[in-house]
N, C-alpha and C. Protein backbone atom coordinates (compact mmCIF):
# COMPACT_ATOMS: atom_id res chain seq x y z
N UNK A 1 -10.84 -7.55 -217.87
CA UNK A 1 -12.20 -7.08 -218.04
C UNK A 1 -12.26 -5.63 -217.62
N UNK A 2 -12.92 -5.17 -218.21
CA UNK A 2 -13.46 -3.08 -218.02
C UNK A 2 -15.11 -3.70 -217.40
N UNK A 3 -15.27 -2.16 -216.47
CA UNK A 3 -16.29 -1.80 -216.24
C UNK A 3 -16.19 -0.30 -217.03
N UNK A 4 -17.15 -0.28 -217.58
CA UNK A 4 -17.40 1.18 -218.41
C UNK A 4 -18.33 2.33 -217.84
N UNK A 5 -17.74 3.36 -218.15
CA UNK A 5 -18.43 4.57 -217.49
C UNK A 5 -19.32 5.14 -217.83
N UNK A 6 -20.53 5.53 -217.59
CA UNK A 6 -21.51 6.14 -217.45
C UNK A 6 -22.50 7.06 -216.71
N UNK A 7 -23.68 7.83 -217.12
CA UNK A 7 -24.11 8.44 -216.63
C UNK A 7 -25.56 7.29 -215.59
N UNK A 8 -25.78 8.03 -214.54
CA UNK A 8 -27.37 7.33 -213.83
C UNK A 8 -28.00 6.77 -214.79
N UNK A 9 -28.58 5.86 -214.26
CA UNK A 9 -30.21 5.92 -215.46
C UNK A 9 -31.39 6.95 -214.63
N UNK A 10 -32.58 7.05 -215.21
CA UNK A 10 -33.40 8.39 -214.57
C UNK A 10 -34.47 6.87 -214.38
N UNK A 11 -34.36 6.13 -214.33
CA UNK A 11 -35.27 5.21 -213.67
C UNK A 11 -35.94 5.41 -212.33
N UNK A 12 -36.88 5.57 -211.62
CA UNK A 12 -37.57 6.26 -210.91
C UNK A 12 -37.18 6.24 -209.29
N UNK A 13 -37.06 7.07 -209.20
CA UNK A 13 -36.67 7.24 -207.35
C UNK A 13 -35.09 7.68 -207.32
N UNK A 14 -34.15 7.51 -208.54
CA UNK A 14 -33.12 8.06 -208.34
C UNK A 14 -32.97 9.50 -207.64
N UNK A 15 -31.68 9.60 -207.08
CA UNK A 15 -31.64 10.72 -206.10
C UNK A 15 -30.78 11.66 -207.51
N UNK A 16 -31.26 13.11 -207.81
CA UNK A 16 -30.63 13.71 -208.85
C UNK A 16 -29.13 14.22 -208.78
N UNK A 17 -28.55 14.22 -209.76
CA UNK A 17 -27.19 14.07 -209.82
C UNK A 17 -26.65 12.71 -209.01
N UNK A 18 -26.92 11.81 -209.02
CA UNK A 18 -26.38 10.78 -208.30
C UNK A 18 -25.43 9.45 -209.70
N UNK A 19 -24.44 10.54 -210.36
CA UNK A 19 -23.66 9.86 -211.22
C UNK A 19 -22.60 8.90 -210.50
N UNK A 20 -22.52 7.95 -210.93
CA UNK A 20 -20.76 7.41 -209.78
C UNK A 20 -20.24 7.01 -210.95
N UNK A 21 -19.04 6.98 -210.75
CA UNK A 21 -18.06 6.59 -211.42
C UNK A 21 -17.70 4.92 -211.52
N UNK A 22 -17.80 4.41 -212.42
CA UNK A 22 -17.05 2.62 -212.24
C UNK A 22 -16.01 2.82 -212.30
N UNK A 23 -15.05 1.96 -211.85
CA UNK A 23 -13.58 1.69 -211.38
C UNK A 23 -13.54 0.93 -212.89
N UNK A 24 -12.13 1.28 -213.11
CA UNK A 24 -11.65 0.02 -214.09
C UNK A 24 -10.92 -1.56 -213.59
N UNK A 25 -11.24 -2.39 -214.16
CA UNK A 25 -10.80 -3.62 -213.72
C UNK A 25 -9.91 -4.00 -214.70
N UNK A 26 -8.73 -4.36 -214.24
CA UNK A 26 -7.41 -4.54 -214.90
C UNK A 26 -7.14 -5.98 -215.28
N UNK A 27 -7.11 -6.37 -216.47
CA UNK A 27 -6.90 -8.21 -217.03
C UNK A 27 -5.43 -8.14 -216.90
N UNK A 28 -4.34 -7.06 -216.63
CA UNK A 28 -3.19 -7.59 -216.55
C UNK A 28 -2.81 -7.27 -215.18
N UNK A 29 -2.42 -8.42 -214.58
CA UNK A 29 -2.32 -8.52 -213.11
C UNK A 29 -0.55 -7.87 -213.14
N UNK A 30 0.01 -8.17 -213.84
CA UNK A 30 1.55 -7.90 -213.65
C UNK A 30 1.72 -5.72 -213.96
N UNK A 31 0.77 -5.37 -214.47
CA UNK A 31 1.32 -3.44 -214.51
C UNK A 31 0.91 -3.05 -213.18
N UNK A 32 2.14 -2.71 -212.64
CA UNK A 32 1.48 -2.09 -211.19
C UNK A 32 1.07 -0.96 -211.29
N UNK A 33 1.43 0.01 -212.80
CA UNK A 33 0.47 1.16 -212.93
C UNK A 33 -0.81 1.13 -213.32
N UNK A 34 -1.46 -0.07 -214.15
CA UNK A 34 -2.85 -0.59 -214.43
C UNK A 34 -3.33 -0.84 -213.20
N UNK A 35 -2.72 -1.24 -211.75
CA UNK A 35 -3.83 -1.45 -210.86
C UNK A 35 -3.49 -3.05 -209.85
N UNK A 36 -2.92 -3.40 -210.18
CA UNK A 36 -2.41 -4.71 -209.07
C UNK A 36 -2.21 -6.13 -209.98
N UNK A 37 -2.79 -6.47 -208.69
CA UNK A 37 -2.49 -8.31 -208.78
C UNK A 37 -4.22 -8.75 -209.02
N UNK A 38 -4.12 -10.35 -209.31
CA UNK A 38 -5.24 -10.87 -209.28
C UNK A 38 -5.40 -11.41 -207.54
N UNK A 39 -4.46 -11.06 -206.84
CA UNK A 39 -4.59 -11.39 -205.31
C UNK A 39 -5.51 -10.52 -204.27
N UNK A 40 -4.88 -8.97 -205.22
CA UNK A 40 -5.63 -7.47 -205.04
C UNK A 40 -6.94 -8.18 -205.60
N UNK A 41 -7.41 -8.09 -206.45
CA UNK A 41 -8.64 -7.94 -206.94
C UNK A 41 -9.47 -8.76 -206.59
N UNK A 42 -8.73 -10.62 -205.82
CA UNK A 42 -9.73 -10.99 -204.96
C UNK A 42 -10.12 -10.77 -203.95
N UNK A 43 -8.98 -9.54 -203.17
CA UNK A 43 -9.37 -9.31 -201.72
C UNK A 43 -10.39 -8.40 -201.98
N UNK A 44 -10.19 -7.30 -202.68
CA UNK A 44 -11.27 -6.68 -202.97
C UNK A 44 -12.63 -7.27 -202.87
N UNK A 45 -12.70 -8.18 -204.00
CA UNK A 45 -14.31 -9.02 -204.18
C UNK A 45 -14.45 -9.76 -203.19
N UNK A 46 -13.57 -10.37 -202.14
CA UNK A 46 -14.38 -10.83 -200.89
C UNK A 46 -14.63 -9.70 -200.06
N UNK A 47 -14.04 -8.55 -200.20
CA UNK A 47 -14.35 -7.33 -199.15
C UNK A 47 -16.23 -6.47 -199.64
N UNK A 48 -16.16 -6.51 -200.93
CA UNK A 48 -17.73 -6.06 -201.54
C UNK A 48 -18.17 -7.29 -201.45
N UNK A 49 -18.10 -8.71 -201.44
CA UNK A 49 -19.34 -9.55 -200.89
C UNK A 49 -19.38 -9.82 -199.26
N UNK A 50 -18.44 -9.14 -198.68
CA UNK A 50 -18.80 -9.02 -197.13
C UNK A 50 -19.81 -8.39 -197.25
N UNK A 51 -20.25 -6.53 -197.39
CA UNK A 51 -20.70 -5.63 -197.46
C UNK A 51 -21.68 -5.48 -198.19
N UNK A 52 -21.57 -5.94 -199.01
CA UNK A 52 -22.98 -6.01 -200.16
C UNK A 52 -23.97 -7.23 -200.57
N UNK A 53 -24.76 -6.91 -201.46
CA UNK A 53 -25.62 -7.79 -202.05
C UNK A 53 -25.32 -7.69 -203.10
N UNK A 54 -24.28 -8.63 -203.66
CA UNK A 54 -23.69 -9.25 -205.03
C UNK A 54 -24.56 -9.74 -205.91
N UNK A 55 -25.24 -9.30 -207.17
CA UNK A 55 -25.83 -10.92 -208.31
C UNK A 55 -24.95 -10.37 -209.27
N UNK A 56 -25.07 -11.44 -209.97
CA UNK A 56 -24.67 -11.65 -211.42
C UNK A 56 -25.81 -12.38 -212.62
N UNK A 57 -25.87 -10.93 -213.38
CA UNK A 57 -26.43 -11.36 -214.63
C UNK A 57 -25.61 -11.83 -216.02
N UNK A 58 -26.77 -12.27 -217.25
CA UNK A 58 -26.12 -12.51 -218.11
C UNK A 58 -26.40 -10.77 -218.69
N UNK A 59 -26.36 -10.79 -219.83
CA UNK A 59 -26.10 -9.27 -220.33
C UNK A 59 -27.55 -9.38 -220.87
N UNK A 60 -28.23 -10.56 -220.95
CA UNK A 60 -30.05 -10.61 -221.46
C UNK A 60 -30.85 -10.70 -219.73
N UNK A 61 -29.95 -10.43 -218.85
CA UNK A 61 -30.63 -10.42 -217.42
C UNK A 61 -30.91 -11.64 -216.75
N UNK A 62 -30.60 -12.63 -217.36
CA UNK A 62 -30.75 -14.00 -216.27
C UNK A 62 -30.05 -14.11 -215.80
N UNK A 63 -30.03 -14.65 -214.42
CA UNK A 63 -29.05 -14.73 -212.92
C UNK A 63 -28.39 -15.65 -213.40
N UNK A 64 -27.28 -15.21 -212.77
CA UNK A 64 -25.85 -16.02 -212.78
C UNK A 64 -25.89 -16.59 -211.42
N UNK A 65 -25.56 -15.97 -210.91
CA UNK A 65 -25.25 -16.30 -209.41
C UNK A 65 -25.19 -15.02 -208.63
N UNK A 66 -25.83 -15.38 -207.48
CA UNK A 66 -25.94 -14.60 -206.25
C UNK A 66 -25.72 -14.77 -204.90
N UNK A 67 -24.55 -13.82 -204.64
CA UNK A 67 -24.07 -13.87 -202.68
C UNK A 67 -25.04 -14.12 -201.95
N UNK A 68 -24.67 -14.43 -201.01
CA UNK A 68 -25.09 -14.68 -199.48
C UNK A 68 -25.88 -12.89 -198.89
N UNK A 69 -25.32 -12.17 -199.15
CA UNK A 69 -26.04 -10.76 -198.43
C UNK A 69 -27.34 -11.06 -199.73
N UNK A 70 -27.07 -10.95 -200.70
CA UNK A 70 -27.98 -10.86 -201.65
C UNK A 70 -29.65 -11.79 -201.80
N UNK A 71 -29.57 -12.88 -201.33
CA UNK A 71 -30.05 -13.96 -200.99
C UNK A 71 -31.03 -13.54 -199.72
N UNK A 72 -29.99 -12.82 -198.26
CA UNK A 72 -30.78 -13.08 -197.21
C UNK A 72 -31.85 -11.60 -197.65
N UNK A 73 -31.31 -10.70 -198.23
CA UNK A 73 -32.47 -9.72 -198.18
C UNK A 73 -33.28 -9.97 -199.31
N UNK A 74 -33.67 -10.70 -200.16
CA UNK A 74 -34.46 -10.73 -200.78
C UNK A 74 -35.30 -12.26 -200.71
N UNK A 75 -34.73 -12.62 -199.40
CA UNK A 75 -35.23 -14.12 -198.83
C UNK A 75 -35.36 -14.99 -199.95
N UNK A 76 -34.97 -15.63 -200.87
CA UNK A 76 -34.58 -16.34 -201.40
C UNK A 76 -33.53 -17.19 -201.83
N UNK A 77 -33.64 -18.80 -202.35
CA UNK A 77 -31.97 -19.22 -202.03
C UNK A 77 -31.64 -19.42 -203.79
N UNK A 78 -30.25 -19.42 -203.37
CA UNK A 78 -29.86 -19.52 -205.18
C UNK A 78 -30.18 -20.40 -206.06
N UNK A 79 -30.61 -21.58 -205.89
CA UNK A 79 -31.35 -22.70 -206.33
C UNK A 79 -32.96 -21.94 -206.93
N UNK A 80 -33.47 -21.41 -206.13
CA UNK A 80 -35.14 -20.97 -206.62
C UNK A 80 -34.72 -19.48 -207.80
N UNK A 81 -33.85 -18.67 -207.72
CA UNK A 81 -33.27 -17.80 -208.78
C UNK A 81 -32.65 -18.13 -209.69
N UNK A 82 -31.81 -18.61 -209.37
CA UNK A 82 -30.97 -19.08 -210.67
C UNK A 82 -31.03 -19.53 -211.79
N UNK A 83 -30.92 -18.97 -213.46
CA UNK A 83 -31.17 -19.12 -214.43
C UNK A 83 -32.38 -18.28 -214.54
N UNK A 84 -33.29 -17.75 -213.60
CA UNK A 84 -34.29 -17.21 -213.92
C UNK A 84 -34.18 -15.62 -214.09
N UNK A 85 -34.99 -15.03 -214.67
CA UNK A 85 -34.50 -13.39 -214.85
C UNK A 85 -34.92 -12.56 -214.14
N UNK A 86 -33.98 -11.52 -214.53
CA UNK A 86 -34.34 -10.11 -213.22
C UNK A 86 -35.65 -9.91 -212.89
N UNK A 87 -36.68 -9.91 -214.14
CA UNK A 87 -37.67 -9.16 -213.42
C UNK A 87 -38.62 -9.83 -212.66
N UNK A 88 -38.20 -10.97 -212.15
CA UNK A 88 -38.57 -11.98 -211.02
C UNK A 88 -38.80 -10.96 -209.44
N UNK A 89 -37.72 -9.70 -209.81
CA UNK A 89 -37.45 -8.91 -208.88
C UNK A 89 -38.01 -7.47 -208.92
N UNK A 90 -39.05 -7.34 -210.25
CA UNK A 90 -39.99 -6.20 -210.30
C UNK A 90 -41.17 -6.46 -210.31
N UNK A 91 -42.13 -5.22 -209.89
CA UNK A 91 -43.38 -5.01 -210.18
C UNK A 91 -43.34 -5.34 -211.80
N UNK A 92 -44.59 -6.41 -211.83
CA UNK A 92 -44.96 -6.73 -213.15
C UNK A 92 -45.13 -6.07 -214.36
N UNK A 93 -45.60 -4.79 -213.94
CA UNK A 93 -46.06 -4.26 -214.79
C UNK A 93 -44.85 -3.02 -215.40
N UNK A 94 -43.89 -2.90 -214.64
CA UNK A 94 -42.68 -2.43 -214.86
C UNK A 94 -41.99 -3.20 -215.61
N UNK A 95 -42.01 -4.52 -215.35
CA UNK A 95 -41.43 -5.77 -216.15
C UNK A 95 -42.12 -5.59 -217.70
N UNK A 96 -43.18 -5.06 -217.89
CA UNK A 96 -43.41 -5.18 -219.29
C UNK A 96 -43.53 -3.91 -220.24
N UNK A 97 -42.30 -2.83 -219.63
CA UNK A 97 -42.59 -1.34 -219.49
C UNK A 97 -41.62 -1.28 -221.06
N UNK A 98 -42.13 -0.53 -221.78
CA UNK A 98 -40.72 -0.04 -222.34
C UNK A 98 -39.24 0.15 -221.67
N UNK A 99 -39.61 1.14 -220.52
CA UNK A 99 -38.83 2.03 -219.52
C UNK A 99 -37.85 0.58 -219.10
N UNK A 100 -38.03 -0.26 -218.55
CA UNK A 100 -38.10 -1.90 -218.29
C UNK A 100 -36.44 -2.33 -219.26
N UNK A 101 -37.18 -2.17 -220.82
CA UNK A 101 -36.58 -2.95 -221.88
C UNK A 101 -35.60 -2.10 -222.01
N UNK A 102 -35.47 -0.84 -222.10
CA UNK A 102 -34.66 0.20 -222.14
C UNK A 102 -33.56 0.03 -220.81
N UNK A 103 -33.83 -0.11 -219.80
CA UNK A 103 -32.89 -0.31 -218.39
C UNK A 103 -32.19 -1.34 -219.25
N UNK A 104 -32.25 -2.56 -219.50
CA UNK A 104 -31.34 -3.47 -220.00
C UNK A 104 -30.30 -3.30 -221.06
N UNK A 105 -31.61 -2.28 -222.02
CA UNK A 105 -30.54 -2.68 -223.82
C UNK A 105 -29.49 -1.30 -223.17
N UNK A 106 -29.40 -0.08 -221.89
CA UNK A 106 -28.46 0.03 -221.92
C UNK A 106 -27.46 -0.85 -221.49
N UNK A 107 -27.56 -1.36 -220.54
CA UNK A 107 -26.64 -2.12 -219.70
C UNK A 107 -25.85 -3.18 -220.72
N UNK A 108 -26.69 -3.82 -221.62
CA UNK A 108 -25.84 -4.62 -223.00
C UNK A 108 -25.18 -3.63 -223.92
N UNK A 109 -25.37 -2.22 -223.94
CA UNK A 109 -24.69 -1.39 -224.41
C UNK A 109 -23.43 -1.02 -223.69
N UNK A 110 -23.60 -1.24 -222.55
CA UNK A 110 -22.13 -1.07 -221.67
C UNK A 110 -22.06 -0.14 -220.76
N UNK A 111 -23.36 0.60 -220.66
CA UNK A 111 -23.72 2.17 -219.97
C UNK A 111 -23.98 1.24 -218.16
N UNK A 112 -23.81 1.72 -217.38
CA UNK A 112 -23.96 1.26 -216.03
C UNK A 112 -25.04 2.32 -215.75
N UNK A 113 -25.88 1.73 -214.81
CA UNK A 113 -26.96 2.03 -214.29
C UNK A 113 -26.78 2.40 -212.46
N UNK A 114 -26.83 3.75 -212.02
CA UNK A 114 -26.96 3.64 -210.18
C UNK A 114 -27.82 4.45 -209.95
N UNK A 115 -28.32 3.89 -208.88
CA UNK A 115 -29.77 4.48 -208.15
C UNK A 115 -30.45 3.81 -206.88
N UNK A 116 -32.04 4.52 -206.24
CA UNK A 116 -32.21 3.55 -205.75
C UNK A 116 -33.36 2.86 -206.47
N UNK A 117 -33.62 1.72 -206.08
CA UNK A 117 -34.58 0.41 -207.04
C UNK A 117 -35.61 0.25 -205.83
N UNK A 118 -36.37 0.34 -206.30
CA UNK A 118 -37.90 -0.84 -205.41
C UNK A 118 -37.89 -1.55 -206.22
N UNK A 119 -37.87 -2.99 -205.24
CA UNK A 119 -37.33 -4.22 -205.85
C UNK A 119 -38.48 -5.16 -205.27
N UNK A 120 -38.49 -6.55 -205.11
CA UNK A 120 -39.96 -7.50 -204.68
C UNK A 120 -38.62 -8.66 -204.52
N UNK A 121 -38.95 -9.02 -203.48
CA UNK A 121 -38.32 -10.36 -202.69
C UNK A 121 -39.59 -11.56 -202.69
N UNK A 122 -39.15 -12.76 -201.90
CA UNK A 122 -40.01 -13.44 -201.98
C UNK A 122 -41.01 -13.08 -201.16
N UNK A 123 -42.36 -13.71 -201.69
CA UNK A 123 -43.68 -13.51 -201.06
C UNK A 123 -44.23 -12.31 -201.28
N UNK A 124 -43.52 -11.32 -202.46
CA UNK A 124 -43.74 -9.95 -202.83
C UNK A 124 -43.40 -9.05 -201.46
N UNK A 125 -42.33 -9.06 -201.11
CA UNK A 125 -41.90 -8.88 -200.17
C UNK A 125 -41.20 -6.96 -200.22
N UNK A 126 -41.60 -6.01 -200.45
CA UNK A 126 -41.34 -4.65 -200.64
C UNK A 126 -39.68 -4.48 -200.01
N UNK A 127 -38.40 -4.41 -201.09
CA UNK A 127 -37.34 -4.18 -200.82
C UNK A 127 -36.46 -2.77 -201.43
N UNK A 128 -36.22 -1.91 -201.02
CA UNK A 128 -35.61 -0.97 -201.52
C UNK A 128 -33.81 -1.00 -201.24
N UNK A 129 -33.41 -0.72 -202.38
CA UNK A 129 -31.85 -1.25 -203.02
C UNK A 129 -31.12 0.46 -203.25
N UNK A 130 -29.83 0.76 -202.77
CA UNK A 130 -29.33 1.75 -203.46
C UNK A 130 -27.85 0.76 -204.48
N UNK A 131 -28.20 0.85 -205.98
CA UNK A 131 -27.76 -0.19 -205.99
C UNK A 131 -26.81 0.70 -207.48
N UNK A 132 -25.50 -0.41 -208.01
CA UNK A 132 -25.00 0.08 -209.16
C UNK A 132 -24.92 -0.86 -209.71
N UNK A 133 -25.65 -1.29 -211.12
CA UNK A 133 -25.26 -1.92 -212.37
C UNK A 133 -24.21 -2.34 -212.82
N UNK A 134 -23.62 -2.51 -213.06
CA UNK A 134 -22.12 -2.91 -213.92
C UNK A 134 -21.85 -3.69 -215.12
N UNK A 135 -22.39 -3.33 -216.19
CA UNK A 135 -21.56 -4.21 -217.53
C UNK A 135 -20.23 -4.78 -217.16
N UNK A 136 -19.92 -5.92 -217.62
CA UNK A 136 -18.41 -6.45 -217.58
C UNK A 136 -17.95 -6.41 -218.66
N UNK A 137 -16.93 -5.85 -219.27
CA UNK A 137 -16.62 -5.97 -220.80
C UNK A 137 -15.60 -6.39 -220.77
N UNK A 138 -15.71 -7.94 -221.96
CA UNK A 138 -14.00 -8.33 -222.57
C UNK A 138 -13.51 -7.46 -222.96
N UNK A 139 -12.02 -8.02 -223.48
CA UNK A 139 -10.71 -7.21 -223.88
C UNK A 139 -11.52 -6.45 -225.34
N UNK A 140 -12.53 -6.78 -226.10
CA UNK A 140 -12.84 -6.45 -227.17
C UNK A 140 -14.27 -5.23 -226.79
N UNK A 141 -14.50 -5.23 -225.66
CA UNK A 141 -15.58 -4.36 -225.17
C UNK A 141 -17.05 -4.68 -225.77
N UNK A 142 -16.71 -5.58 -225.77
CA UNK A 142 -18.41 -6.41 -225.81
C UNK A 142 -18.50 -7.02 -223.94
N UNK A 143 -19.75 -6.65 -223.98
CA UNK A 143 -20.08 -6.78 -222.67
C UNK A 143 -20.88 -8.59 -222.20
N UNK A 144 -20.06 -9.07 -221.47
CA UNK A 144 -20.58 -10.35 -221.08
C UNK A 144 -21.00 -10.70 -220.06
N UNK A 145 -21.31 -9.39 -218.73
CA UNK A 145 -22.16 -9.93 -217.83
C UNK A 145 -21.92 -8.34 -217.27
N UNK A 146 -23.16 -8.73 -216.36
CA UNK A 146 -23.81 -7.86 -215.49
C UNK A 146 -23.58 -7.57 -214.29
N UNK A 147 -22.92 -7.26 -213.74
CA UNK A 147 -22.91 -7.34 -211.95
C UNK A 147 -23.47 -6.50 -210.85
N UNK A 148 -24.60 -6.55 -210.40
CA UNK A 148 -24.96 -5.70 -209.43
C UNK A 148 -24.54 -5.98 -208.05
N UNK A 149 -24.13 -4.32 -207.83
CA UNK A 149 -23.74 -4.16 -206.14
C UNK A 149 -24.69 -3.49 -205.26
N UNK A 150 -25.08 -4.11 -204.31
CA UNK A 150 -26.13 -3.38 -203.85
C UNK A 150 -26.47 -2.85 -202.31
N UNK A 151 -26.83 -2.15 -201.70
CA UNK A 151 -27.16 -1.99 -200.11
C UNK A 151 -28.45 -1.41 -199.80
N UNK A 152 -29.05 -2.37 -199.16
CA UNK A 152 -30.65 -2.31 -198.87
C UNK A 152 -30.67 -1.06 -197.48
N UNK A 153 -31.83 -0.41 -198.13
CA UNK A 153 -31.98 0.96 -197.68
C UNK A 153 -33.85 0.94 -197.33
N UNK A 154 -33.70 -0.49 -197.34
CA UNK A 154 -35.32 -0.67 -197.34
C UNK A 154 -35.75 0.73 -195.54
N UNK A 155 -35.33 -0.13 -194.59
CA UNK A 155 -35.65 0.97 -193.67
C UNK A 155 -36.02 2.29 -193.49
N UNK A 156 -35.01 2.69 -193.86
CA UNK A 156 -34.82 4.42 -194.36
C UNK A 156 -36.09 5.01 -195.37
N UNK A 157 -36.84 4.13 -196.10
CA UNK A 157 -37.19 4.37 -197.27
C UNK A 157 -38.41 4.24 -196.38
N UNK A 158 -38.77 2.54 -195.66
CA UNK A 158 -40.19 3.04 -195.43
C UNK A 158 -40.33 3.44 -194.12
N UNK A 159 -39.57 4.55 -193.83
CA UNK A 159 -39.68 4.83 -192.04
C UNK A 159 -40.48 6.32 -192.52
């Protein structure tokens, strides 16, 4: 699987020039010049779900599944999310934004999205995210899921 490269989205509150780069993710575990093992790449992903707030979307935005960091800051358990869609996690009226529909059809385009997000936890709960998007793309670069990495910056934001 590839993560594909892209520019920010200008979705609101981003910090300017705040482009990052996605890493490529290597389907052949045996080129040690492509990048490792599949042993590497799980230590890795238990080392970013130590540290982060992991979900997984589908590429139409319904939750896949979501870590443990991810869960406790947005106080909800994976049972009450799951199958249900992102904008469970926006202001409503953003949810029915153009701006909204556009954040997605890039991300099914393969473009990654980083910034920071005001986000809504349970009980409308005010959460701020510095967070990066991630398309997952098969060997054919069609994109089949979503992965956000994220670190809550809520503090900082409303101090």
């Amino acid at each position: 699987m590839f993560f594909k490269k892209s520019t920010s989205d200008s979705e609101a509150h981003q910090q300017p020039g705040a482009a990052v780069e996605a890493h490529q993710q290597v389907d052949n575990p045996s080129d040690p010049v492509a990048g490792g093992s599949s042993s590497k790449d799980s230590r890795i992903m238990k080392s970013l779900n130590n540290s982060q707030a992991v979900i997984e979307f589908e590429p139409d935005g319904t939750i896949l599944h979501a870590n443990e960091n991810f869960l406790a800051t947005l106080g909800y358990t994976l049972n009450e999310i799951q199958g249900k869609h992102h904008r469970l996690f926006v202001d409503p009226a953003y949810a029915n934004s153009p701006r909204y529909a556009q954040f997605w059809e890039k991300l099914r385009n393969g473009e990654f999205q980083s910034a920071e997000f005001q986000r809504y936890g349970k009980g409308g709960k005010e959460v701020w995210i510095q967070a990066t998007y991630n398309p997952v793309l098969d060997n054919d670069g069609n994109v089949v899921m979503v992965v956000k990495f994220a670190s809550d910056i809520t503090r900082q934001k409303l101090a």
